[in-house]
N, C-alpha and C. Protein backbone atom coordinates (compact mmCIF):
# COMPACT_ATOMS: atom_id res chain seq x y z
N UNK A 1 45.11 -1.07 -76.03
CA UNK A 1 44.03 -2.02 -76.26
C UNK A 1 44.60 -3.30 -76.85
N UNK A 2 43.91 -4.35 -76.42
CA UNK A 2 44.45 -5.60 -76.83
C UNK A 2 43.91 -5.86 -78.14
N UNK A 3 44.74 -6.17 -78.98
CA UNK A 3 44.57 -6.37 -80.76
C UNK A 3 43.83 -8.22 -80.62
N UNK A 4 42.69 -7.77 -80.52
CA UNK A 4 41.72 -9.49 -80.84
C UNK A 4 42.27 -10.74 -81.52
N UNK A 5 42.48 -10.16 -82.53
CA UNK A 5 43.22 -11.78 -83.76
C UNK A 5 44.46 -12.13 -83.28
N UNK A 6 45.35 -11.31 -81.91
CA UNK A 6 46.41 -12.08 -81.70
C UNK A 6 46.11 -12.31 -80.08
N UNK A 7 44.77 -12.17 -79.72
CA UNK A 7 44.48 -13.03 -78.14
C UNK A 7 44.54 -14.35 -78.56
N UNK A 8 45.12 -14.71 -77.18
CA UNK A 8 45.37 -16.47 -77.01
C UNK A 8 45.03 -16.51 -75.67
N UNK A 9 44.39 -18.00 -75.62
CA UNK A 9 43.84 -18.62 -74.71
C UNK A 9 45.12 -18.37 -72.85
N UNK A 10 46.50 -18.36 -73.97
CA UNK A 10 47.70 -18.30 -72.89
C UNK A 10 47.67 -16.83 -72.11
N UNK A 11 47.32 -15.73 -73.19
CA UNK A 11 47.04 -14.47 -72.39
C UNK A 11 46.21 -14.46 -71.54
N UNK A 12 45.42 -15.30 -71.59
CA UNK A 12 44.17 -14.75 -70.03
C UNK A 12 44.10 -15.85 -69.10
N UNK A 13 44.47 -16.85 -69.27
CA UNK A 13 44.60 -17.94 -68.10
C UNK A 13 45.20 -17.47 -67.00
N UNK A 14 46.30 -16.69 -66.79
CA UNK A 14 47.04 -15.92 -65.63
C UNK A 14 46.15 -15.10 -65.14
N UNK A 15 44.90 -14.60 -65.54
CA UNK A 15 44.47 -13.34 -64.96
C UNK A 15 42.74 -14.04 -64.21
N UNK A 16 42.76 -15.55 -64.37
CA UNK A 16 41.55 -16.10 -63.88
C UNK A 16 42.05 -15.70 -62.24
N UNK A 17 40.65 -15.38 -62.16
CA UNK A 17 40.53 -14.92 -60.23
C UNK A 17 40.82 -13.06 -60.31
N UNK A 18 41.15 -12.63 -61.50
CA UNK A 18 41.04 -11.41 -61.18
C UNK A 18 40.27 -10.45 -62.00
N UNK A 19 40.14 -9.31 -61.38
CA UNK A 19 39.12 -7.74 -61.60
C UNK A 19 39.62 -7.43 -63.23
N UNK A 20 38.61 -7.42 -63.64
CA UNK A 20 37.75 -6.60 -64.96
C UNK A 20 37.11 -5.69 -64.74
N UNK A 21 37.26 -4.10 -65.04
CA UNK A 21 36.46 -3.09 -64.86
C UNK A 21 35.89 -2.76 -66.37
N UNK A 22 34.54 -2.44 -66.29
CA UNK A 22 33.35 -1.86 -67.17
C UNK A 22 33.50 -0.10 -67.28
N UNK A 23 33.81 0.25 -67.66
CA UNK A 23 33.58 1.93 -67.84
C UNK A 23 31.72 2.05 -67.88
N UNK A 24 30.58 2.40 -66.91
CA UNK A 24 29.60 2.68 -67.21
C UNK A 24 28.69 3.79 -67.50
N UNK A 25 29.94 5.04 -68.05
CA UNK A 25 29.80 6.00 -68.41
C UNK A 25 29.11 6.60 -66.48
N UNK A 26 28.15 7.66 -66.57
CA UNK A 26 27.22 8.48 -65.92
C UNK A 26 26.83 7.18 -64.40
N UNK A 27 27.02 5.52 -64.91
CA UNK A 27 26.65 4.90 -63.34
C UNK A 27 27.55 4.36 -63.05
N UNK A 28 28.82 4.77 -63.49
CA UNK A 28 30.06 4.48 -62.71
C UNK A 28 30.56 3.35 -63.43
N UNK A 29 31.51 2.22 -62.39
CA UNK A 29 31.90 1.15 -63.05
C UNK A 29 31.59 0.15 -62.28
N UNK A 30 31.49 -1.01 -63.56
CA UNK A 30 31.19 -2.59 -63.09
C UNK A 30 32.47 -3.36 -62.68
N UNK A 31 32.86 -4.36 -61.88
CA UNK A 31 33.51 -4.71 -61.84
C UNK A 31 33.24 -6.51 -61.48
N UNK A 32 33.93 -7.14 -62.53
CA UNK A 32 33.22 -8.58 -63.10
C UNK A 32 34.88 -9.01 -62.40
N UNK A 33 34.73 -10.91 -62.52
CA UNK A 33 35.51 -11.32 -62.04
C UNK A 33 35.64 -12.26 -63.04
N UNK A 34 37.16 -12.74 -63.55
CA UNK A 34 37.14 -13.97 -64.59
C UNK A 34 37.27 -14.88 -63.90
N UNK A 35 36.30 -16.36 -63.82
CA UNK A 35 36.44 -17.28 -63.54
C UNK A 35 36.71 -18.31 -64.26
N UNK A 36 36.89 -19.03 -65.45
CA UNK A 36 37.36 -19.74 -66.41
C UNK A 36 37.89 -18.93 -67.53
N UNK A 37 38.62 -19.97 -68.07
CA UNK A 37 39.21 -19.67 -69.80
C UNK A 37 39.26 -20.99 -70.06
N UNK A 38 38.44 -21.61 -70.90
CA UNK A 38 38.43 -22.83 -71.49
C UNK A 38 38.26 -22.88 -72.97
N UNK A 39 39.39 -23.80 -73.38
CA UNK A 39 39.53 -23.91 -74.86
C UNK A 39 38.31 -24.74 -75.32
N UNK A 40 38.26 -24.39 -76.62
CA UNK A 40 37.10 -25.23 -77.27
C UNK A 40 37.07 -26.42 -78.15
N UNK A 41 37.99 -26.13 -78.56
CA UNK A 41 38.39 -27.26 -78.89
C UNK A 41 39.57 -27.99 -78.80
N UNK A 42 40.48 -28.89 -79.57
CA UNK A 42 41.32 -29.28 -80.00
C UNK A 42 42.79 -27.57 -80.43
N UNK A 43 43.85 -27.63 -79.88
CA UNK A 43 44.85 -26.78 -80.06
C UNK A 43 45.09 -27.24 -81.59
N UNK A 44 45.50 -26.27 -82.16
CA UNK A 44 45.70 -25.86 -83.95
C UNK A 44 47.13 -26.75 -84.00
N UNK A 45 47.18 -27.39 -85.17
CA UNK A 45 48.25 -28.08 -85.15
C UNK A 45 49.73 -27.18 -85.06
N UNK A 46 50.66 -27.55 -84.88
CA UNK A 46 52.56 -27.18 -85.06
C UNK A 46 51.92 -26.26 -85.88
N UNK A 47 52.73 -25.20 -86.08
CA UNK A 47 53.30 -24.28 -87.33
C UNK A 47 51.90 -23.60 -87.47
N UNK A 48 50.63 -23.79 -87.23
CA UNK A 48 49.40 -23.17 -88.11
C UNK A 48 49.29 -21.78 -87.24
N UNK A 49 48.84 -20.64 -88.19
CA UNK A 49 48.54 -19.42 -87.82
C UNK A 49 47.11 -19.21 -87.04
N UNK A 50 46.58 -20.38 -86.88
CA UNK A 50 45.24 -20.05 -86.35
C UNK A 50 45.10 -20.73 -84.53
N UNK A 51 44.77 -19.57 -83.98
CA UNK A 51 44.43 -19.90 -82.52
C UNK A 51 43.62 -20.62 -82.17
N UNK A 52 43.71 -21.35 -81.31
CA UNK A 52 42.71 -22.17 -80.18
C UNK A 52 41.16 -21.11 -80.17
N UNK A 53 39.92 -22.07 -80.56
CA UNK A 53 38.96 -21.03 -80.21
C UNK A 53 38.84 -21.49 -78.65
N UNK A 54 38.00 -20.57 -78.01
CA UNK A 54 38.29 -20.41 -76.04
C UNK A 54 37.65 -19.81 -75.75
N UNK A 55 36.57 -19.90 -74.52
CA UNK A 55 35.39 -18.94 -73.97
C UNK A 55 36.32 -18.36 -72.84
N UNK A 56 35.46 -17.34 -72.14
CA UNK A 56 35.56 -16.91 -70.90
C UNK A 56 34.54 -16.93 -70.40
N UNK A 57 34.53 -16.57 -68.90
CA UNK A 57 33.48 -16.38 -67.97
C UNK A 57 33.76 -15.90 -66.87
N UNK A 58 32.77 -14.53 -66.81
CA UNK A 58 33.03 -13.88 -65.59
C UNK A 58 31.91 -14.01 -64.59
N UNK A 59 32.10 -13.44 -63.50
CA UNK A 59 31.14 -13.38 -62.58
C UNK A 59 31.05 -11.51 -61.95
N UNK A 60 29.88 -11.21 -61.99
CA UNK A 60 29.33 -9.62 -61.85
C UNK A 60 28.45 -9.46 -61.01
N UNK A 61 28.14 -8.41 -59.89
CA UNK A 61 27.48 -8.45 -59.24
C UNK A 61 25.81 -9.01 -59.45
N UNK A 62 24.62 -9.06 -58.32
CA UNK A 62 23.12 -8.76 -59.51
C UNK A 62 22.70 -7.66 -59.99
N UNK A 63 23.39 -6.77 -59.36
CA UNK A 63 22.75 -5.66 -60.23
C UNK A 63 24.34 -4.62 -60.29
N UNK A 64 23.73 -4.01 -61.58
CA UNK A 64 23.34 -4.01 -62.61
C UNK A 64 23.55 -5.15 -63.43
N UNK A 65 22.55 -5.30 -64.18
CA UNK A 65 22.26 -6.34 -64.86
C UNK A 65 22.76 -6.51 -65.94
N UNK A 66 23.78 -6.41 -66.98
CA UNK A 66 23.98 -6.01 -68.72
C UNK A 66 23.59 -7.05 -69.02
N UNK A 67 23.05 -6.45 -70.31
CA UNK A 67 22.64 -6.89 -71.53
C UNK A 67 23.97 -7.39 -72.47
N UNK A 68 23.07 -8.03 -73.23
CA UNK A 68 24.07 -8.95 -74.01
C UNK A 68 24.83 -7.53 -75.04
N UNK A 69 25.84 -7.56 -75.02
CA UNK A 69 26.70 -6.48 -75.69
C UNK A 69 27.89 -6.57 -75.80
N UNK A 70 28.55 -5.24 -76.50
CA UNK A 70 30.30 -5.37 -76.57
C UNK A 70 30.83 -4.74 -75.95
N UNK A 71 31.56 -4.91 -74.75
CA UNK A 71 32.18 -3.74 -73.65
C UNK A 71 33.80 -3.84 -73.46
N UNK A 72 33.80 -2.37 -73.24
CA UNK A 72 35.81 -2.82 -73.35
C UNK A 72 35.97 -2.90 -71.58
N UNK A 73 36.62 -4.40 -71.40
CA UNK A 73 36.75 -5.06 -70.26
C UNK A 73 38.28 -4.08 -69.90
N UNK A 74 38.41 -3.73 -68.65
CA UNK A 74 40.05 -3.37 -68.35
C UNK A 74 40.45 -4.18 -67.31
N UNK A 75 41.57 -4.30 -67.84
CA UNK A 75 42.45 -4.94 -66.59
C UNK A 75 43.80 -3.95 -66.46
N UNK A 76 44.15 -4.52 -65.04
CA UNK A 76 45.39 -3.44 -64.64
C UNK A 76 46.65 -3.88 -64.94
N UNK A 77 46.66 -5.27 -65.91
CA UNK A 77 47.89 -5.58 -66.58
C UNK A 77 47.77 -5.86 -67.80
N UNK A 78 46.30 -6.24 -68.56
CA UNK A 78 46.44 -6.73 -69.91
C UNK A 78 45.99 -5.38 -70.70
N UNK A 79 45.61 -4.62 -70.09
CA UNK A 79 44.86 -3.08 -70.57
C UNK A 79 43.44 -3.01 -70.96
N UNK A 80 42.94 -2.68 -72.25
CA UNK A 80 41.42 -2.86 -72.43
C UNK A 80 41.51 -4.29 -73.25
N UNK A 81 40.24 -4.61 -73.46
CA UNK A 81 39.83 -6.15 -73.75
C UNK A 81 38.42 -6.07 -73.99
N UNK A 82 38.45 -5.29 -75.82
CA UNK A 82 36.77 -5.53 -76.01
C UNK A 82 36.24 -6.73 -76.36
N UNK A 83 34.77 -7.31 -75.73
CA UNK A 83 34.58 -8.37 -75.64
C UNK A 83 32.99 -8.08 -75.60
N UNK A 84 32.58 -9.34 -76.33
CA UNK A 84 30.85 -9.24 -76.60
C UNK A 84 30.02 -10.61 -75.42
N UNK A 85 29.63 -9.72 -74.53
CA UNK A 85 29.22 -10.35 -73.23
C UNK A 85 28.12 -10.81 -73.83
N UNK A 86 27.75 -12.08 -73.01
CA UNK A 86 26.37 -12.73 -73.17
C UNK A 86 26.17 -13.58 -72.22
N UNK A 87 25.52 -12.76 -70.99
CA UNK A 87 24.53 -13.11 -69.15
C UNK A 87 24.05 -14.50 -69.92
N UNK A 88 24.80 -15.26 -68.91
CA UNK A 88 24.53 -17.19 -69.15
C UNK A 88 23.85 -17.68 -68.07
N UNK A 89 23.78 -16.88 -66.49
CA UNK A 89 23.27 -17.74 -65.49
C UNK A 89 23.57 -16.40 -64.45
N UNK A 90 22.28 -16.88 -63.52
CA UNK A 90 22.21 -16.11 -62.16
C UNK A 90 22.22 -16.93 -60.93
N UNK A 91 23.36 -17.34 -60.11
CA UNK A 91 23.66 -18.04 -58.99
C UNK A 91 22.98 -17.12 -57.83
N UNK A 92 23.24 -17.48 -56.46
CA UNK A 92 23.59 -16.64 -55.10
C UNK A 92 24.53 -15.34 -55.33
N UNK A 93 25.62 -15.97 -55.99
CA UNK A 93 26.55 -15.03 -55.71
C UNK A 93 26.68 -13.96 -56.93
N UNK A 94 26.16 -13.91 -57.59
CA UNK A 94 25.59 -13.21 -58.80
C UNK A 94 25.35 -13.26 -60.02
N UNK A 95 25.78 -12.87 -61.14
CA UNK A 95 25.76 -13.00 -62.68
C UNK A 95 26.89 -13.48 -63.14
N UNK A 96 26.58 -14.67 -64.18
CA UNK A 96 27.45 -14.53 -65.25
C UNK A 96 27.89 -14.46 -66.54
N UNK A 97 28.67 -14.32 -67.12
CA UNK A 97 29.04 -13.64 -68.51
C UNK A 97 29.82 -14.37 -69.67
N UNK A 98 29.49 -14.45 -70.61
CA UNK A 98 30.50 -15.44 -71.06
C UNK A 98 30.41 -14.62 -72.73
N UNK A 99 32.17 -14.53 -72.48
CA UNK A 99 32.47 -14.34 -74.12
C UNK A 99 33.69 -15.67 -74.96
N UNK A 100 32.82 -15.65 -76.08
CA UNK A 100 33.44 -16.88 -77.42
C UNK A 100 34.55 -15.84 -78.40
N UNK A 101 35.95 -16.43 -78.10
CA UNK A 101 36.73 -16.00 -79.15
C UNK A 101 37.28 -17.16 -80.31
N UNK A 102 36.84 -16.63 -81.54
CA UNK A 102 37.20 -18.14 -82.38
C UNK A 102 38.01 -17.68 -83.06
């Protein structure tokens, strides 16, 4: 599992365009797509211990629908990736998701 306080914005930029699986217990699994990683602000000066805060955003089929919650995201190279989803918009092409790491 990926240890949170040392994600960086640099770990997940490589993995935009690819599969995130949902464990959905008894209805199987979700499988979301990362489409951005955008920083939020300004990068932390030289030398400081504190990371870039940085959203994500995925895209998930329409159905099933989740609710705003904390789900451990997997990937097949970064491993699990718990993350507190919150459904921002419903296009054509389906749902999307967006988690804030500060």
């Amino acid at each position: 599992m990926i240890e949170l306080d040392k994600l960086t914005i640099d770990d997940l930029r490589p993995t935009v365009g690819s599969a995130y699986r949902i464990d959905l217990g008894e209805h199987g699994t979700l499988e979301l797509t990362l489409l951005t990683v955008e920083g939020l602000s300004d990068p932390p000066a030289a030398g400081s211990t504190r990371r870039q805060p940085f959203s994500i955003e995925f895209r998930g089929p329409l159905e099933p629908q989740l609710g705003q919650a904390t789900f451990g995201l997997v990937h097949a190279e970064l491993g699990t990736l718990p993350a507190f989803l919150v459904p921002v918009a419903r296009d054509p092409e389906g749902l999307r998701y967006q988690a804030i790491f500060a």
